[in-house]
Structures are given as C-alpha cells and as structure tokens.
PDB file of N, CA and C in Angstrom:
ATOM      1  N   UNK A   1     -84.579 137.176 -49.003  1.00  0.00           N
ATOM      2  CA  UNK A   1     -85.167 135.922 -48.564  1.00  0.00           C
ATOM      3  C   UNK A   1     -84.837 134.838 -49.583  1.00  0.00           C
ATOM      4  N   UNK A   2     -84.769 133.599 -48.971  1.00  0.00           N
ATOM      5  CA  UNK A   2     -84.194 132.517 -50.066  1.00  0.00           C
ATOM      6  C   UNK A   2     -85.411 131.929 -50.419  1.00  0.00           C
ATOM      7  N   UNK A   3     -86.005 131.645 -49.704  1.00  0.00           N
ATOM      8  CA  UNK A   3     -87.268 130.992 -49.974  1.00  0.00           C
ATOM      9  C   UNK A   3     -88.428 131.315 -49.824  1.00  0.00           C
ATOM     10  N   UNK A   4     -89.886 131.188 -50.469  1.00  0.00           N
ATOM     11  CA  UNK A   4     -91.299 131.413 -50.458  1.00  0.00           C
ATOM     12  C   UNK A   4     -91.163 131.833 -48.715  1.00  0.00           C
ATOM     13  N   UNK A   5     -91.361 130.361 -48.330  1.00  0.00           N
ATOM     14  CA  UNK A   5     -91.638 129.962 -46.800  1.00  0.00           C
ATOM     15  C   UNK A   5     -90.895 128.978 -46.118  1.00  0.00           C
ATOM     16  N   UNK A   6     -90.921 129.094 -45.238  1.00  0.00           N
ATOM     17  CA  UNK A   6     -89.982 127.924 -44.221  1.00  0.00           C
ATOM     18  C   UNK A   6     -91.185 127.430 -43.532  1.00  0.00           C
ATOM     19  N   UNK A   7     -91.827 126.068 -44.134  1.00  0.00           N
ATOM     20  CA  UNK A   7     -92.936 124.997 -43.615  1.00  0.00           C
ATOM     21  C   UNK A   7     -92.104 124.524 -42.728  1.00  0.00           C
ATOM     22  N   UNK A   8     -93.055 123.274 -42.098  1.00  0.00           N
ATOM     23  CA  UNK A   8     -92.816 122.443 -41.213  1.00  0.00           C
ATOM     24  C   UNK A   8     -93.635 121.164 -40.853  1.00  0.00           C
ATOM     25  N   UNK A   9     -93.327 120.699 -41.948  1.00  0.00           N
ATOM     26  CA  UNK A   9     -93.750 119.003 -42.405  1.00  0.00           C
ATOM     27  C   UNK A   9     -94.611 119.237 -43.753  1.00  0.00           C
ATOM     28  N   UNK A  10     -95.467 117.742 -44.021  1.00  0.00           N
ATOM     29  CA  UNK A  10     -95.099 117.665 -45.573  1.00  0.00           C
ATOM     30  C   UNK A  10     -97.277 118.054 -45.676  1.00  0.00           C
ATOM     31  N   UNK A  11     -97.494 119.060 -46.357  1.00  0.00           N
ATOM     32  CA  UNK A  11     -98.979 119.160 -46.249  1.00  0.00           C
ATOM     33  C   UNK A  11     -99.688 118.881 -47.094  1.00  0.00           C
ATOM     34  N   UNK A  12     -99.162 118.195 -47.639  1.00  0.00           N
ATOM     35  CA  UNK A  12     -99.873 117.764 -49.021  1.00  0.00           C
ATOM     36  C   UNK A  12    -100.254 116.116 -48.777  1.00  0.00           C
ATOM     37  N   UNK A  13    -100.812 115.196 -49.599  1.00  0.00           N
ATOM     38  CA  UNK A  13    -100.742 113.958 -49.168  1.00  0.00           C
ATOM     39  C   UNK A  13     -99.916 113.129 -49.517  1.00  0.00           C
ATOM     40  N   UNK A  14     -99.617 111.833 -49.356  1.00  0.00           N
ATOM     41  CA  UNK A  14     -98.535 110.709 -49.447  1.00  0.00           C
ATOM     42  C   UNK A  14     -98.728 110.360 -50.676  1.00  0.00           C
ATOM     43  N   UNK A  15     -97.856 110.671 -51.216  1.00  0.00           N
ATOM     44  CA  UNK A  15     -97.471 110.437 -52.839  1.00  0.00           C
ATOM     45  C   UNK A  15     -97.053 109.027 -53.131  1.00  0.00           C
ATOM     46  N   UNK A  16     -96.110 108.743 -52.491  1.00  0.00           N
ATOM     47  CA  UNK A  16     -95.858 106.905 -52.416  1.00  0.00           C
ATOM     48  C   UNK A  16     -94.880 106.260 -53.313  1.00  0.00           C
ATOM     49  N   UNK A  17     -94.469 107.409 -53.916  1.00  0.00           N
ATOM     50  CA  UNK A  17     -92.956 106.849 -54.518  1.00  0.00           C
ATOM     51  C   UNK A  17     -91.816 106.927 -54.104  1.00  0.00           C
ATOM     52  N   UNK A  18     -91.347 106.020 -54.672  1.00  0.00           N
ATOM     53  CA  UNK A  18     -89.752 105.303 -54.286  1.00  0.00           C
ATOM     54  C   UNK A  18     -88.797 106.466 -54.424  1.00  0.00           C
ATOM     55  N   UNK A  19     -87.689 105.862 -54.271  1.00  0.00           N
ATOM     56  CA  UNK A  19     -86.862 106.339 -55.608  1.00  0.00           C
ATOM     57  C   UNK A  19     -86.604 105.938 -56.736  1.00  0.00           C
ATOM     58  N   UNK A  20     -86.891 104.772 -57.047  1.00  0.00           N
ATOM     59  CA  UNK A  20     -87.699 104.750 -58.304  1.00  0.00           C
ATOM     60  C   UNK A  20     -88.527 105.060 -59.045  1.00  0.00           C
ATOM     61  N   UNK A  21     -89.016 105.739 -58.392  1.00  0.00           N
ATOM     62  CA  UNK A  21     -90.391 106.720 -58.883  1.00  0.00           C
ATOM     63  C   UNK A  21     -90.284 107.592 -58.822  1.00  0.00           C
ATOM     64  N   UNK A  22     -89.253 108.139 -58.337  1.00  0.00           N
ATOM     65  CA  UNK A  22     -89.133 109.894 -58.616  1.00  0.00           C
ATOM     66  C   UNK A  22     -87.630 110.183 -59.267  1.00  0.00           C
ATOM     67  N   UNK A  23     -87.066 108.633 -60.016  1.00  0.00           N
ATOM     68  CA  UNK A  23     -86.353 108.752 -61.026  1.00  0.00           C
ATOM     69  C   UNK A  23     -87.067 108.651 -62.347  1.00  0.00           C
ATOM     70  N   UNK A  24     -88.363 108.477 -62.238  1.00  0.00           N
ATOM     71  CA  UNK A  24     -89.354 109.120 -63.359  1.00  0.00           C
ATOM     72  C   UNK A  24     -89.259 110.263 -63.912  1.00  0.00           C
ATOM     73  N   UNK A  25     -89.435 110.910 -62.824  1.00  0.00           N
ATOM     74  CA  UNK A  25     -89.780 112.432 -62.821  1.00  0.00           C
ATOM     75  C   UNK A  25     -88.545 112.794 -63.409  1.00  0.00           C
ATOM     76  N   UNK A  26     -89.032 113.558 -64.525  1.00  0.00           N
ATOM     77  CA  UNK A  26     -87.837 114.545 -65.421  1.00  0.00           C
ATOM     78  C   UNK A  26     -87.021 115.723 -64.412  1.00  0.00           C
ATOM     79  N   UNK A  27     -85.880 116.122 -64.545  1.00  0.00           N
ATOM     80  CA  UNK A  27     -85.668 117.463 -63.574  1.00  0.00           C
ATOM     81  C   UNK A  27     -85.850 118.762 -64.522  1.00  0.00           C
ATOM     82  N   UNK A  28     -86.070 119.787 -64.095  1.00  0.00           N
ATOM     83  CA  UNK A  28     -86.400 121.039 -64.374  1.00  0.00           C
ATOM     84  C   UNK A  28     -85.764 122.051 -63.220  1.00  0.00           C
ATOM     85  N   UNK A  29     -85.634 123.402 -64.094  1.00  0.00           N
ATOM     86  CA  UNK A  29     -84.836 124.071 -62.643  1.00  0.00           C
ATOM     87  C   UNK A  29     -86.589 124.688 -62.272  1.00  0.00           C
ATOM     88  N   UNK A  30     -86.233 125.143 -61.093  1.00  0.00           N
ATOM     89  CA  UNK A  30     -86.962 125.686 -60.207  1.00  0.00           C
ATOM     90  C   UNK A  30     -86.284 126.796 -59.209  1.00  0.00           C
ATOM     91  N   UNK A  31     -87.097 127.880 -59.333  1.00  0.00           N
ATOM     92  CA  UNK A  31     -86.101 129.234 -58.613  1.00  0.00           C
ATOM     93  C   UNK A  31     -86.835 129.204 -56.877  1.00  0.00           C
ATOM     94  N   UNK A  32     -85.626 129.668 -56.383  1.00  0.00           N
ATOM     95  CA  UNK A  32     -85.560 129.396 -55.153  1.00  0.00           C
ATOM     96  C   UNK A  32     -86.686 129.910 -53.811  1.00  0.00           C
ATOM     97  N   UNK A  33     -86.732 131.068 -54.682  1.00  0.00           N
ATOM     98  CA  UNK A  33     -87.815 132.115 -54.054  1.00  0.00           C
ATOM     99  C   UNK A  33     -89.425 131.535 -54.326  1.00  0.00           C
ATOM    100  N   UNK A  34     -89.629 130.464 -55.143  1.00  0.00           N
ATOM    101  CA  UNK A  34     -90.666 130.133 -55.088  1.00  0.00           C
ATOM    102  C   UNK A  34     -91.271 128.755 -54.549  1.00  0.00           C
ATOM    103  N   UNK A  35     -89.732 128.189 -53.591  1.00  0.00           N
ATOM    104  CA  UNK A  35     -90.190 126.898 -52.631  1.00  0.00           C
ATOM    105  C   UNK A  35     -90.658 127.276 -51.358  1.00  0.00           C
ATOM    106  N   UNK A  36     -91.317 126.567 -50.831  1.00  0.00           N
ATOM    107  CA  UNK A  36     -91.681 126.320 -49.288  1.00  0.00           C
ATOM    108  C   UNK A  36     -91.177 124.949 -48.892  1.00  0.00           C
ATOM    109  N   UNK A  37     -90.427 125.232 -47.757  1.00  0.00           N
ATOM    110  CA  UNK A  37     -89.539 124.081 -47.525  1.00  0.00           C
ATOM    111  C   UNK A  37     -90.388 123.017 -46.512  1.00  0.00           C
ATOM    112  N   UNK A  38     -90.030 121.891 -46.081  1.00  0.00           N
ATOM    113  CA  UNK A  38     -91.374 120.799 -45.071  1.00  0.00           C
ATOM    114  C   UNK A  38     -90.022 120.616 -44.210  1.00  0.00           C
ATOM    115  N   UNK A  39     -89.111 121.216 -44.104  1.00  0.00           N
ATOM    116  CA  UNK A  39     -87.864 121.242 -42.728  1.00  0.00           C
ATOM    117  C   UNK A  39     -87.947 122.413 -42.165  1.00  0.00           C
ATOM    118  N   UNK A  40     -87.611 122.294 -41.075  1.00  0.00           N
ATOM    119  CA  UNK A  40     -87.198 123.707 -40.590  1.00  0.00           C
ATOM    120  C   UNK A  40     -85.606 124.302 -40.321  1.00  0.00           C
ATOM    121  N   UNK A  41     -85.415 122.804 -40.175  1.00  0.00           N
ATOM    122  CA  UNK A  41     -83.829 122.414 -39.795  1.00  0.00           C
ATOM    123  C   UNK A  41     -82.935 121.987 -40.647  1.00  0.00           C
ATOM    124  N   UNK A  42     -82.097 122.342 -41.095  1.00  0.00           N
ATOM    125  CA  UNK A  42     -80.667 121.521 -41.774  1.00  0.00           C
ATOM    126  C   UNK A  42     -79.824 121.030 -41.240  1.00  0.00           C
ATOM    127  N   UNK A  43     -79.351 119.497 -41.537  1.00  0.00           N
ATOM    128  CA  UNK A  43     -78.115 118.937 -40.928  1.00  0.00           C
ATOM    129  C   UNK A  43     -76.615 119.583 -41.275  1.00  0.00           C
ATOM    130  N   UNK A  44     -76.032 120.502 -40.813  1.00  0.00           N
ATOM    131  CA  UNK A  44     -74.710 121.178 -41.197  1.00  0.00           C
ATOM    132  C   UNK A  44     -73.847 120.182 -41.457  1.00  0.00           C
ATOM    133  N   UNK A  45     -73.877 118.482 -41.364  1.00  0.00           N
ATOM    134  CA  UNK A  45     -72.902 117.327 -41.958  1.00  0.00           C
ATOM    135  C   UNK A  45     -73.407 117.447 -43.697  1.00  0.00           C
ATOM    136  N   UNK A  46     -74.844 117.482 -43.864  1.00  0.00           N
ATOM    137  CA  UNK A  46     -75.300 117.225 -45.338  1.00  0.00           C
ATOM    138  C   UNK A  46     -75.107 118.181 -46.168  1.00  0.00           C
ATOM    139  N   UNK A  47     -75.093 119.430 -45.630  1.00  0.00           N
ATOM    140  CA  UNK A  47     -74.132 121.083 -46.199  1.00  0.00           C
ATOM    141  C   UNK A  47     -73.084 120.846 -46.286  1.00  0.00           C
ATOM    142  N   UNK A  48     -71.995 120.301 -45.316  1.00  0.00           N
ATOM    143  CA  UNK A  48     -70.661 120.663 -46.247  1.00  0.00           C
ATOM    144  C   UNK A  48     -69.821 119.553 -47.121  1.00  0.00           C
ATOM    145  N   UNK A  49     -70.834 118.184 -46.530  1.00  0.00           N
ATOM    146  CA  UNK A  49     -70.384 116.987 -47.099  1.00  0.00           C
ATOM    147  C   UNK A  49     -70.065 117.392 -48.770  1.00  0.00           C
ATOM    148  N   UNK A  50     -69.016 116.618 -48.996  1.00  0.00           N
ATOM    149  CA  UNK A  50     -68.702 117.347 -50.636  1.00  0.00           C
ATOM    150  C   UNK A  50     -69.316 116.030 -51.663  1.00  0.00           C
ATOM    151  N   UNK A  51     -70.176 114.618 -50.557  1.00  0.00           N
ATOM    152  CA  UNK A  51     -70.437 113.247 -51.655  1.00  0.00           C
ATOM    153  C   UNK A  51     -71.621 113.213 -51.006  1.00  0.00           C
ATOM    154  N   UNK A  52     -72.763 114.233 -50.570  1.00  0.00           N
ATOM    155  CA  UNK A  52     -74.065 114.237 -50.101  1.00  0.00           C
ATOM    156  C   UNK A  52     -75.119 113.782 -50.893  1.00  0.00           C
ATOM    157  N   UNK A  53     -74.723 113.787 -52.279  1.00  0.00           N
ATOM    158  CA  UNK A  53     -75.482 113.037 -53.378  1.00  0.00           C
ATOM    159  C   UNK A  53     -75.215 111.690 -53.575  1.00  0.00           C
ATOM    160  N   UNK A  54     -73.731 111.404 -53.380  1.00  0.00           N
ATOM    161  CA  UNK A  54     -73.239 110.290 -53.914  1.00  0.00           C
ATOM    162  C   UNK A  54     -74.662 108.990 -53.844  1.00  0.00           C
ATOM    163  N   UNK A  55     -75.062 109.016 -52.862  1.00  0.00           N
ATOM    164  CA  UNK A  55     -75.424 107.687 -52.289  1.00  0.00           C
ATOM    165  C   UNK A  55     -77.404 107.797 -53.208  1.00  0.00           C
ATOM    166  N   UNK A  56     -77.107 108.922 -53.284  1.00  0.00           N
ATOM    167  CA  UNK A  56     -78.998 109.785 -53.495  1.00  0.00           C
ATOM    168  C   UNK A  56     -78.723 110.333 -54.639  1.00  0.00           C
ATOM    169  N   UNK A  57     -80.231 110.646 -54.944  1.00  0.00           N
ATOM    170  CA  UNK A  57     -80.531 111.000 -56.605  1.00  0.00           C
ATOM    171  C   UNK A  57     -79.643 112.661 -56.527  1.00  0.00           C
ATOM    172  N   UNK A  58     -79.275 112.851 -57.480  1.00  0.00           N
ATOM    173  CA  UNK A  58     -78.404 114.247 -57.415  1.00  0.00           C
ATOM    174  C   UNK A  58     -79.320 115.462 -57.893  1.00  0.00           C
ATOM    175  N   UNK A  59     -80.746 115.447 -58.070  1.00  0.00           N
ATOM    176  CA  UNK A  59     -81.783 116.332 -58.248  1.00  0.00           C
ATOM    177  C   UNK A  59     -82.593 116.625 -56.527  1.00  0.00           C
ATOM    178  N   UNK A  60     -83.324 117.656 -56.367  1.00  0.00           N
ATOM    179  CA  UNK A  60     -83.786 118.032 -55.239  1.00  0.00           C
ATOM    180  C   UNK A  60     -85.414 117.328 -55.665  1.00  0.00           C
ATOM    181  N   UNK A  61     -86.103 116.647 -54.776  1.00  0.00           N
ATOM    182  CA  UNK A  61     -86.948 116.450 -54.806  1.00  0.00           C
ATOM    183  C   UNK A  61     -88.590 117.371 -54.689  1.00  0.00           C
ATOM    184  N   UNK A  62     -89.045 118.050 -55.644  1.00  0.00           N
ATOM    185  CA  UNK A  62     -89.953 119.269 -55.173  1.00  0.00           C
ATOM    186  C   UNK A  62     -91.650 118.399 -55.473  1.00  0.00           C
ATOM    187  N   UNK A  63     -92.424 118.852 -54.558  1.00  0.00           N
ATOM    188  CA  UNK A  63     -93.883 118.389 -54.726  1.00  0.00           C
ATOM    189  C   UNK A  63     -94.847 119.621 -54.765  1.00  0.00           C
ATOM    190  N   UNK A  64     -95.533 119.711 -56.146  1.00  0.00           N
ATOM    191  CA  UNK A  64     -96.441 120.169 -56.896  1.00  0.00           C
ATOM    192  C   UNK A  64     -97.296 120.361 -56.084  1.00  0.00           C
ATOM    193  N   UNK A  65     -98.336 120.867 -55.166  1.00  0.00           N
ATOM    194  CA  UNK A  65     -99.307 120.508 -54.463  1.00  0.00           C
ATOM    195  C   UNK A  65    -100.166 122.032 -54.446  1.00  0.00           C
ATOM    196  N   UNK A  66    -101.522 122.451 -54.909  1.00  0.00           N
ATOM    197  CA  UNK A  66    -102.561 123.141 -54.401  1.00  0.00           C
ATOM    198  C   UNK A  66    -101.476 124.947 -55.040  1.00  0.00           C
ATOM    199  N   UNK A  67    -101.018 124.756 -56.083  1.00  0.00           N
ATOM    200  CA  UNK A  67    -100.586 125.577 -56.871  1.00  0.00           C
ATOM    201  C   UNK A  67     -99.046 126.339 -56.066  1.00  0.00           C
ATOM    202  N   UNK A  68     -98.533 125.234 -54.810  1.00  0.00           N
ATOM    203  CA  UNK A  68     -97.382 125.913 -54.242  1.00  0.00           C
ATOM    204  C   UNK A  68     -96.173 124.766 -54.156  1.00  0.00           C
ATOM    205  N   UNK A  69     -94.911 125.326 -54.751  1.00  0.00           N
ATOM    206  CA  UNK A  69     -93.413 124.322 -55.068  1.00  0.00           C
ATOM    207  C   UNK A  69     -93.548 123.707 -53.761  1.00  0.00           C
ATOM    208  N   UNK A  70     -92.989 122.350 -53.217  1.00  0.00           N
ATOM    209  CA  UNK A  70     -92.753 122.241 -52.043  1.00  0.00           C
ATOM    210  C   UNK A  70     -91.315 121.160 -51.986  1.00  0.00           C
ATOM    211  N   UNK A  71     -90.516 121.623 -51.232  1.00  0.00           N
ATOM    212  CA  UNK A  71     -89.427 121.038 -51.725  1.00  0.00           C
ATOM    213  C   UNK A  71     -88.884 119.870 -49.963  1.00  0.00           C
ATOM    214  N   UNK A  72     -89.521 118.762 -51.236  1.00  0.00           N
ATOM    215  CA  UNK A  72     -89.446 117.726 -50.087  1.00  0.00           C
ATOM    216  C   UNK A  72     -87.686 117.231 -48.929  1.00  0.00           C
ATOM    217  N   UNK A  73     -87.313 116.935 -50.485  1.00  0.00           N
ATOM    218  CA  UNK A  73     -85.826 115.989 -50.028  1.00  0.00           C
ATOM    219  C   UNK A  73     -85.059 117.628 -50.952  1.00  0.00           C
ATOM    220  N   UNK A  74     -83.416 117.601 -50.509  1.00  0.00           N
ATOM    221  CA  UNK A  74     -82.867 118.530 -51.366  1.00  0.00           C
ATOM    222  C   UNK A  74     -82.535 119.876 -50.370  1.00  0.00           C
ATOM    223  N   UNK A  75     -83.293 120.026 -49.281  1.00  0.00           N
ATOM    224  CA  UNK A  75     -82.262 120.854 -48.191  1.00  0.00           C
ATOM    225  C   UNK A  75     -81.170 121.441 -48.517  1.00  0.00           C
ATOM    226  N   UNK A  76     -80.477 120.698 -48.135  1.00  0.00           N
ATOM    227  CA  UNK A  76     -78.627 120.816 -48.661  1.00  0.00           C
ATOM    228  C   UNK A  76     -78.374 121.586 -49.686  1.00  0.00           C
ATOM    229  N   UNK A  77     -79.113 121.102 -50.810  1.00  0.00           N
ATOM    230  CA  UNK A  77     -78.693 121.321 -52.260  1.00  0.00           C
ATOM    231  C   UNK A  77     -79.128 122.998 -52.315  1.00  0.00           C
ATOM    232  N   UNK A  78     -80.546 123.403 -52.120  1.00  0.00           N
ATOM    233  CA  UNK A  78     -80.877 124.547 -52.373  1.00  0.00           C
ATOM    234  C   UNK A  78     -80.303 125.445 -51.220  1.00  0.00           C
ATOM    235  N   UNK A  79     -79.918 125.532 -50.227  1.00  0.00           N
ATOM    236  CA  UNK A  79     -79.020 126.188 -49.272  1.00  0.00           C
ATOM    237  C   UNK A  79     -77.734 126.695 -49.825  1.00  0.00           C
ATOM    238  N   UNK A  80     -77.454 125.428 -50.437  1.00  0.00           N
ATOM    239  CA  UNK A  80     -75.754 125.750 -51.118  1.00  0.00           C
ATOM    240  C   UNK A  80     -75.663 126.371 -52.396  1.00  0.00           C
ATOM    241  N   UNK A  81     -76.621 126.257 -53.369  1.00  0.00           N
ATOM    242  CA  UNK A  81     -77.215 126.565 -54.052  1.00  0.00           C
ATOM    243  C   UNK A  81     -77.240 128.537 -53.905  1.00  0.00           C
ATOM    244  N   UNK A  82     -77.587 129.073 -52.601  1.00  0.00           N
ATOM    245  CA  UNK A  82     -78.029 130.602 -52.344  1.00  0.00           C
ATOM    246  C   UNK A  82     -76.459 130.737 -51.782  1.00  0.00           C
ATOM    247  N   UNK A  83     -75.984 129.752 -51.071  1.00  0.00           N
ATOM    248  CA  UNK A  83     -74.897 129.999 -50.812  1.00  0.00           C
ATOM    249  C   UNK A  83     -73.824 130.528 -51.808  1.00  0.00           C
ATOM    250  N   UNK A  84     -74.253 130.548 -53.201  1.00  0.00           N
ATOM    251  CA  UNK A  84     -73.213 130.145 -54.376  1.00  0.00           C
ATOM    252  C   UNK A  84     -74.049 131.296 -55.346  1.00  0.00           C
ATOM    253  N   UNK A  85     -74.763 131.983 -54.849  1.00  0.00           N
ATOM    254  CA  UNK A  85     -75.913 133.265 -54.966  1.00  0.00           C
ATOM    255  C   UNK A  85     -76.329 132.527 -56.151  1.00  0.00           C
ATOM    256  N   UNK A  86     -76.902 132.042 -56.685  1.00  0.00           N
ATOM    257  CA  UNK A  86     -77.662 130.990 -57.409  1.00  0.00           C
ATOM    258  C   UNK A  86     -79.320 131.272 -57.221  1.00  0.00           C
ATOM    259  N   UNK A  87     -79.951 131.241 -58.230  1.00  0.00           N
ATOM    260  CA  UNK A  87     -81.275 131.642 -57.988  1.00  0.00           C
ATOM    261  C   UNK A  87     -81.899 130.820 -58.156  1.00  0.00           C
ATOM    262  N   UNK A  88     -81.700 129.543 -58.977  1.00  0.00           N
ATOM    263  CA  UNK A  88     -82.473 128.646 -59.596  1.00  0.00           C
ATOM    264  C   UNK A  88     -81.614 127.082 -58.711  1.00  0.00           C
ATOM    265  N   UNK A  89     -82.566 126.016 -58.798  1.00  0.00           N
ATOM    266  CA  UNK A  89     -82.052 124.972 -58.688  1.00  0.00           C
ATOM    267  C   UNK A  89     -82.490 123.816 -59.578  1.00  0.00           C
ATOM    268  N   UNK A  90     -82.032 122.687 -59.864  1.00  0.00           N
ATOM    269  CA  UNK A  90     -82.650 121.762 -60.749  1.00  0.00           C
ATOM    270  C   UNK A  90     -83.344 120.713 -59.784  1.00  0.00           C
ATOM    271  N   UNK A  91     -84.269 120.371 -60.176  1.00  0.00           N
ATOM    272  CA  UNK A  91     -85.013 119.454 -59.124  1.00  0.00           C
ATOM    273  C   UNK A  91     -86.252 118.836 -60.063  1.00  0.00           C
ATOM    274  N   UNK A  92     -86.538 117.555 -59.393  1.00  0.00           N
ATOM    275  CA  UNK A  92     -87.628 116.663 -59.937  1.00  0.00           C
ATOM    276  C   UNK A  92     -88.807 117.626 -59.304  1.00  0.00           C
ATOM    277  N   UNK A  93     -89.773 117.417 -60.645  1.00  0.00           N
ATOM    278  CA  UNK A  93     -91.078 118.180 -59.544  1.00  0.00           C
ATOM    279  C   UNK A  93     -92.508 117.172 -59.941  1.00  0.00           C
ATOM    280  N   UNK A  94     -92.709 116.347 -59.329  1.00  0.00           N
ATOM    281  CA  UNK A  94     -94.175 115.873 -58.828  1.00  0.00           C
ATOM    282  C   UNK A  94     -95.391 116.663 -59.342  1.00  0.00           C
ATOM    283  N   UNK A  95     -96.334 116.648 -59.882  1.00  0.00           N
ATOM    284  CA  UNK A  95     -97.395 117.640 -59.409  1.00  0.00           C
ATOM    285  C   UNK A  95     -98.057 117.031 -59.328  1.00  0.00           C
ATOM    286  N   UNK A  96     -98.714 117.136 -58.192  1.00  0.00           N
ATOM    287  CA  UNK A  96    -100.299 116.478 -57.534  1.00  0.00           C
ATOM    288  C   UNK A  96    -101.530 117.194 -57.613  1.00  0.00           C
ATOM    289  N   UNK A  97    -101.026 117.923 -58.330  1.00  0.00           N
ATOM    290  CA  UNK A  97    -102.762 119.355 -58.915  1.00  0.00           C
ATOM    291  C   UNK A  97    -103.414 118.606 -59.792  1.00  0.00           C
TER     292      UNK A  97
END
C-alpha cells in the first residue's frame, strides 16, 4: 500500500494560506505510508508532465490535522515518488494540532 488512506476531500478546517504562506512552511520529508490523501483521483497530464512544478511550489503540500499527515496539493509528486519505489517525500507540513 502507498498510502495510510485514500480520503476524499479536505476534513480538517480552512487554513487560509496562500502560497505565500505555505512558502513559510519549512519542507521536511514525510514517508508515504503515513499520508491520507483529500483526492481520490489523479490527473495522468500532472503525472507525466516533466514541468508540473514549474509554475507551483516544488514541495507537496501536507496538513497536520487531529494527529493524521494529510496531503493536500502534491498528488503527482507522491505517486511518482512510489513510482520511483521511494518511501519518503519532501513536503511542507502545516500543523493545525
């Protein structure tokens, strides 16, 4: 299994930052097996695109919430990531605990 859980939307509350505000947030890795994702779905253009960061922060966005990873924005990244048998990913992490 790649991940904790495969959620489906975001259950925590509205945090309210930008991307400026979650270019605050330091990155740290975070292993894969311990996200729950708020997609269910991946866009297969944002997987194989090879400049899917270009435009976006190049860290996965994860939210801290009620003692469980939740990995908001960053799809792509941690997919390709298991794809590349990779256990860990680097990602901003929020905590709202």
């Amino acid at each position: 299994m790649i991940f904790k859980r495969i959620g489906d939307g975001r259950p925590y509350p509205d945090h309210g930052r930008s991307s400026r505000g979650w270019a605050q947030v330091p990155p740290r890795q975070v292993r894969l097996d311990q996200l729950v994702t708020t997609r269910r779905q991946l866009d297969l253009d944002a997987l194989l695109s090879e400049d899917s960061t270009f435009y976006g922060d190049l860290f996965a966005h994860v939210v801290k919430w009620q003692g469980e990873l939740f990995l908001e924005d960053g799809l792509h990244r941690a997919v390709r990531a298991a794809l590349q048998q990779r256990t860990v990913l680097h990602a901003r992490v929020l905590d709202l605990d």
